[in-house]
C-alpha atoms as a PDB file:
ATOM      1  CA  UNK A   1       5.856 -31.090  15.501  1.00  0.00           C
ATOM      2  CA  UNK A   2       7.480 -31.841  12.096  1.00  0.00           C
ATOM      3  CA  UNK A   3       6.442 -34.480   9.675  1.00  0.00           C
ATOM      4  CA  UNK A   4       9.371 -36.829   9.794  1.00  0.00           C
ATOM      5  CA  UNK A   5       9.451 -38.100   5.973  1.00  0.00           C
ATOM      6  CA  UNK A   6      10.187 -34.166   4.503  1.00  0.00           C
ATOM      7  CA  UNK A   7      11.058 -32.494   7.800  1.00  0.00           C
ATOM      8  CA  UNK A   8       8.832 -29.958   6.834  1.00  0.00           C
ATOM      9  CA  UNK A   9       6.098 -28.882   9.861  1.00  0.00           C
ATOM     10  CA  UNK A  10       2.327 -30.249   9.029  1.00  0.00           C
ATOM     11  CA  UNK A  11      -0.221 -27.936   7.128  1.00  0.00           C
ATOM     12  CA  UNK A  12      -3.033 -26.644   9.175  1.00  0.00           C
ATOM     13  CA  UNK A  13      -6.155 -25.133   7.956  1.00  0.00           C
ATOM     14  CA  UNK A  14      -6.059 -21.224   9.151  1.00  0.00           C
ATOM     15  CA  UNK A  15      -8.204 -20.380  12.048  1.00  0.00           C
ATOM     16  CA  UNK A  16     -11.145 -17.693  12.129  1.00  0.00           C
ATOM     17  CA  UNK A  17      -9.953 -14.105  10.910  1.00  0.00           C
ATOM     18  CA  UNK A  18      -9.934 -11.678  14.465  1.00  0.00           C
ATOM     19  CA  UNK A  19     -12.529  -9.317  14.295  1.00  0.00           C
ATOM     20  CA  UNK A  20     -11.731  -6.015  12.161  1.00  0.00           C
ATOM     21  CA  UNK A  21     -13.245  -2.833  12.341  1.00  0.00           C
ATOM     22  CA  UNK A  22     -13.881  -1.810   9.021  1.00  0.00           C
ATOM     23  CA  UNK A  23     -16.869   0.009   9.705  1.00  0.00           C
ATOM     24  CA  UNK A  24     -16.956   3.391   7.240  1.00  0.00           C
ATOM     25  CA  UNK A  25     -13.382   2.391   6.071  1.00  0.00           C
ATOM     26  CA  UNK A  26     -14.479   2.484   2.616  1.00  0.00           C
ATOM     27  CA  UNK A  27     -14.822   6.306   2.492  1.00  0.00           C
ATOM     28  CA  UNK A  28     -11.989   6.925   4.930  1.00  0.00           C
ATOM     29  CA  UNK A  29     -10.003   5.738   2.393  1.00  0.00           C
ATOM     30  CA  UNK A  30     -11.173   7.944  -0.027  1.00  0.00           C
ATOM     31  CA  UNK A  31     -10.272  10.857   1.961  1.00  0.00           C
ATOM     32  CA  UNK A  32      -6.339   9.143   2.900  1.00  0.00           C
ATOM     33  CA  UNK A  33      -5.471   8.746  -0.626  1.00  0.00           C
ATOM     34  CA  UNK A  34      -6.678  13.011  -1.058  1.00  0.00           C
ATOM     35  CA  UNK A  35      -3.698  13.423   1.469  1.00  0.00           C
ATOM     36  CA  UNK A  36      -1.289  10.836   0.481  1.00  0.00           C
ATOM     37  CA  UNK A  37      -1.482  12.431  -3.300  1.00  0.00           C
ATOM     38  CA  UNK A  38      -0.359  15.583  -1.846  1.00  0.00           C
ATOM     39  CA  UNK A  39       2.213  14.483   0.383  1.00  0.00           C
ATOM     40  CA  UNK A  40       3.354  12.763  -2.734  1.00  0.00           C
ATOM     41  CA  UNK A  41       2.823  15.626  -4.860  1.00  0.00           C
ATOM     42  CA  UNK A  42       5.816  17.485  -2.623  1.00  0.00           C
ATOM     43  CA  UNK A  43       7.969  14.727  -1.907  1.00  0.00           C
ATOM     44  CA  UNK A  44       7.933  14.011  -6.307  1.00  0.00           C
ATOM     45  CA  UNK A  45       8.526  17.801  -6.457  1.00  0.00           C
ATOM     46  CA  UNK A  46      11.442  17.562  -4.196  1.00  0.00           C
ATOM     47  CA  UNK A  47      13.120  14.714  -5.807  1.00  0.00           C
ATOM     48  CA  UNK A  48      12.542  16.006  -8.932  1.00  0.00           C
ATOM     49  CA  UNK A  49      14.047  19.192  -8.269  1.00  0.00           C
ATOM     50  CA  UNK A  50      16.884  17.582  -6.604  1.00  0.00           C
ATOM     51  CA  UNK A  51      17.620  15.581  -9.960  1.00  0.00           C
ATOM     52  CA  UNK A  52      16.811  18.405 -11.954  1.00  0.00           C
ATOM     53  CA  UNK A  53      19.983  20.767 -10.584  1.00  0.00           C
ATOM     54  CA  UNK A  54      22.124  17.496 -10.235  1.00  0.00           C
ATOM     55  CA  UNK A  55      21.155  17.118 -14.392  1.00  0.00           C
ATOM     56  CA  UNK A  56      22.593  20.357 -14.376  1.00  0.00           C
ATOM     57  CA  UNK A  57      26.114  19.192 -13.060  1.00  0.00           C
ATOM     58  CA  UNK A  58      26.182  15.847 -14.699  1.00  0.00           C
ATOM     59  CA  UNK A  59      25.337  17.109 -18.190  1.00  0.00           C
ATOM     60  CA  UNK A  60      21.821  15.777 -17.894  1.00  0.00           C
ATOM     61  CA  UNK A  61      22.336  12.171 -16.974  1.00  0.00           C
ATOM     62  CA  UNK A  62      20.758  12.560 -13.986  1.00  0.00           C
ATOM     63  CA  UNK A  63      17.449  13.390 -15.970  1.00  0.00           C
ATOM     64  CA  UNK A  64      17.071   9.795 -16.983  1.00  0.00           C
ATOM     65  CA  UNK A  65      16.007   8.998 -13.446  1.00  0.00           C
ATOM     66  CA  UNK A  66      13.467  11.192 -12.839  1.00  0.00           C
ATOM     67  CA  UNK A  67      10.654   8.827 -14.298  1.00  0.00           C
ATOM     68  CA  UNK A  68      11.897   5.815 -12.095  1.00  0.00           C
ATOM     69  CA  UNK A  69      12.785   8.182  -9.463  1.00  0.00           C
ATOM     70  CA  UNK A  70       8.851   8.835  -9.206  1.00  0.00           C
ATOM     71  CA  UNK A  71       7.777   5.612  -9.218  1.00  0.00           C
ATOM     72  CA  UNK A  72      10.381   4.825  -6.394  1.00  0.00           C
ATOM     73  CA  UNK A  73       9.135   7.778  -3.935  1.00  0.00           C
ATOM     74  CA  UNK A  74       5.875   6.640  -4.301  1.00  0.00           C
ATOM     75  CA  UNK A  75       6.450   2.865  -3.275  1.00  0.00           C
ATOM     76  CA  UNK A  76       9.095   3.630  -0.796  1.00  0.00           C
ATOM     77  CA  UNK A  77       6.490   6.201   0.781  1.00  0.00           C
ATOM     78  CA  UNK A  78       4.373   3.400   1.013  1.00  0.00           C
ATOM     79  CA  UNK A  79       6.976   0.762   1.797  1.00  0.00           C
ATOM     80  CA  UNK A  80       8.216   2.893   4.622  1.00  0.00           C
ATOM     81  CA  UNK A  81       4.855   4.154   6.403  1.00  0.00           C
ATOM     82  CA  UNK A  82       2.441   1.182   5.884  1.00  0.00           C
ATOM     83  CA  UNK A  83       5.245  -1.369   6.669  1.00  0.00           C
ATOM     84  CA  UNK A  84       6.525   0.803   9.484  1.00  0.00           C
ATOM     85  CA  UNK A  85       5.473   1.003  13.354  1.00  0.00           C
ATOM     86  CA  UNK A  86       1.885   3.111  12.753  1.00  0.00           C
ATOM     87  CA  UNK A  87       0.938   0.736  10.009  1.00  0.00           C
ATOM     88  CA  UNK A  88      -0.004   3.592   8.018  1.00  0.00           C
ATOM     89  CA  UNK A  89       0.705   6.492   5.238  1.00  0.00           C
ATOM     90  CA  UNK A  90       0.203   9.787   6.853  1.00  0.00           C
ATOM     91  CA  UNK A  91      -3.164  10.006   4.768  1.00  0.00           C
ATOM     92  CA  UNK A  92      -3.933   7.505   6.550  1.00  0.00           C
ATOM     93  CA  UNK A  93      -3.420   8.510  10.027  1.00  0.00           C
ATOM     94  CA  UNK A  94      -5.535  11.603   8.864  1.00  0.00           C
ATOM     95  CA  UNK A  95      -8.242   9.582   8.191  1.00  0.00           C
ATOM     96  CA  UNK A  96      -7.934   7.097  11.568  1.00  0.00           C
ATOM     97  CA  UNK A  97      -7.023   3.791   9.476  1.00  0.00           C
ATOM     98  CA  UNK A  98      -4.160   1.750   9.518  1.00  0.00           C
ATOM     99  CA  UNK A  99      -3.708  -1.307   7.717  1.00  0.00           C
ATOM    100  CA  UNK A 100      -2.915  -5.405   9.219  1.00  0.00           C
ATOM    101  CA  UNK A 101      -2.351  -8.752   7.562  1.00  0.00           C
ATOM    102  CA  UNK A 102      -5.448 -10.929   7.215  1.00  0.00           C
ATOM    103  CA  UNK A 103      -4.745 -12.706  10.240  1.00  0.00           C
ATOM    104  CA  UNK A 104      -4.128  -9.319  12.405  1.00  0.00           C
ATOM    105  CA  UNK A 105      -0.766  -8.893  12.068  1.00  0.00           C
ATOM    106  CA  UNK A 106       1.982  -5.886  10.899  1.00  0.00           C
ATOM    107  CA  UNK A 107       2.452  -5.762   6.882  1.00  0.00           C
ATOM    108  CA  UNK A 108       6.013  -5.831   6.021  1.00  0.00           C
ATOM    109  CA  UNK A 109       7.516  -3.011   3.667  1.00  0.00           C
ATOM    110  CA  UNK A 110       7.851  -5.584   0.260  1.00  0.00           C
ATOM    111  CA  UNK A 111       4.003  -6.269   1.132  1.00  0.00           C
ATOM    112  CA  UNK A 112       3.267  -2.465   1.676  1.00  0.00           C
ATOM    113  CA  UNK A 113       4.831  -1.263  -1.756  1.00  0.00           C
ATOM    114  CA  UNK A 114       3.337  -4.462  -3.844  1.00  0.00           C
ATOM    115  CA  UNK A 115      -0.172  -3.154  -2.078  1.00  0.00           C
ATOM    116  CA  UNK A 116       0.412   0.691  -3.640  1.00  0.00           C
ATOM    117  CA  UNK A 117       1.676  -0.903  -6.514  1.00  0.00           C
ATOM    118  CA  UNK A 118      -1.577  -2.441  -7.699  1.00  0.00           C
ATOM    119  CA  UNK A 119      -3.633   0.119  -6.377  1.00  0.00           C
ATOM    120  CA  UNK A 120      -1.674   2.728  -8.719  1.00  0.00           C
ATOM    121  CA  UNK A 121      -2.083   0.234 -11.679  1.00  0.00           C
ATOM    122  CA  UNK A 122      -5.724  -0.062 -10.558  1.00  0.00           C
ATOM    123  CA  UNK A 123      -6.340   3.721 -10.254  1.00  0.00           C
ATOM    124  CA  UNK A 124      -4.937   4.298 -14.027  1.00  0.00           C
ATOM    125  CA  UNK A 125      -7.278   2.014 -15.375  1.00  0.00           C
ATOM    126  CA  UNK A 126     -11.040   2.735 -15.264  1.00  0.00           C
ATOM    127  CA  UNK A 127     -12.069  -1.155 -15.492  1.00  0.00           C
ATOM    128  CA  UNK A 128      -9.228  -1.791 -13.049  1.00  0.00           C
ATOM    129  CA  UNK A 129     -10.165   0.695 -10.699  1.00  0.00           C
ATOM    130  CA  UNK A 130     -14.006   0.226 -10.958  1.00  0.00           C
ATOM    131  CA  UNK A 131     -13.272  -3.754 -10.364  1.00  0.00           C
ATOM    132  CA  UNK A 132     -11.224  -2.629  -7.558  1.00  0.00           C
ATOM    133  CA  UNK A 133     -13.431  -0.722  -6.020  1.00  0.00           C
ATOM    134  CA  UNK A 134     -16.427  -2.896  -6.453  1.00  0.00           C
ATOM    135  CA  UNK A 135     -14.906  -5.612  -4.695  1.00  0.00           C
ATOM    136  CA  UNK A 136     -15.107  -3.409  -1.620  1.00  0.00           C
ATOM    137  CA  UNK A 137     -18.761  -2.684  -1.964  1.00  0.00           C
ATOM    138  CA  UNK A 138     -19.923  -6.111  -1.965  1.00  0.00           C
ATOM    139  CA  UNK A 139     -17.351  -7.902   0.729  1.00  0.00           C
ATOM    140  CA  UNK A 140     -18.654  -7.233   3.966  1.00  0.00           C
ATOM    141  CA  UNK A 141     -15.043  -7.038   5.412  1.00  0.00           C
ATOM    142  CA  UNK A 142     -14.389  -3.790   2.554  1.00  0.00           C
ATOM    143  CA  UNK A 143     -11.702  -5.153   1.180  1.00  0.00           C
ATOM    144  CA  UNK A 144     -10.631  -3.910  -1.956  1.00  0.00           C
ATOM    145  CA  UNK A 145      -9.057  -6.065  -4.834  1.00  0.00           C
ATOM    146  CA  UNK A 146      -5.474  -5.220  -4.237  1.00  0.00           C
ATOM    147  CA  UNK A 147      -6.310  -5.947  -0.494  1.00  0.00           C
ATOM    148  CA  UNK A 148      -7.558  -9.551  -1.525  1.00  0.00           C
ATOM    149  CA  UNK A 149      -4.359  -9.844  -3.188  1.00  0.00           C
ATOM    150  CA  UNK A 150      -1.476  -9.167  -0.697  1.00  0.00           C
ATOM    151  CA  UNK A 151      -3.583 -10.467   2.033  1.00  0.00           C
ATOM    152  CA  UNK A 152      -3.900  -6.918   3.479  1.00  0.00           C
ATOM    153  CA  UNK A 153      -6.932  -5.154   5.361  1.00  0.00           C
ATOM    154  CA  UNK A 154      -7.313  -1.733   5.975  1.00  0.00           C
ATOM    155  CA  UNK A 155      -9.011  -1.045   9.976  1.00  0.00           C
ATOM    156  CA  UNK A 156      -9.520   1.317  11.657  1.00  0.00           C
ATOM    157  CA  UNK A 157      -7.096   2.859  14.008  1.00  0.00           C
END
């Protein structure tokens, strides 16, 4: 059905969220970002030694990228896992979480790296992180405040 005047289909209110398991998610988490740092850790130690030796051959240029090149690994880790078929970083599967959309679907990879993104500018930011976090505490569904706002929620597996 399509409203006939903008051809545009009619705005419904959303229906009930499904039911999440989110039960001890909080400090699962806790324990998936441990791993993800030092799966990161490597993967930024790779990429940074692959830019270093390139520096070498392109009369340093290539050592221009390494800051952006770190930011990059870390969302495209995220873009690539969490938006991918397990729904998950590998710090994640660790733990037994995964993440969905509000409304129980898969995250796509632009909503997976916006996600790490605010978490990372959360986490180097004591308010922003202690905000963050709080949020979590007091929603009964655990969701964080970067969760609330990409529309993400972090389940278990």
């Amino acid at each position: 059905m399509t409203d006939t005047r903008y051809g545009q289909p009619p705005i419904v209110a959303l229906g009930e969220r499904p039911v999440q398991d989110v039960s001890g998610v909080l400090g699962s988490r806790i324990f998936a970002w441990i791993g993800d740092i030092i799966i990161l850790a490597i993967l930024g130690s790779l990429v940074w030694f692959a830019l270093a030796v390139l520096g070498i051959v392109t009369f340093g240029a290539t050592w221009l990228l390494i800051p952006i090149a770190t930011v990059a690994t870390a969302l495209g880790y995220a873009a690539l896992t969490i938006g991918g078929p397990r729904q998950a970083t590998w710090g994640m599967r660790m733990a037994g979480l995964r993440v969905e959309t509000a409304t129980g679907g898969r995250p796509d990879g632009l909503a997976a790296a916006v996600h790490a993104l605010l978490f990372y500018v959360a986490a180097g930011t004591i308010g922003l992180w202690v905000l963050d976090v709080l949020f979590g505490i007091l929603r009964s569904d655990r969701r964080l405040g970067h969760d609330l706002l990409t529309g993400l929620v972090v389940v278990r597996a």
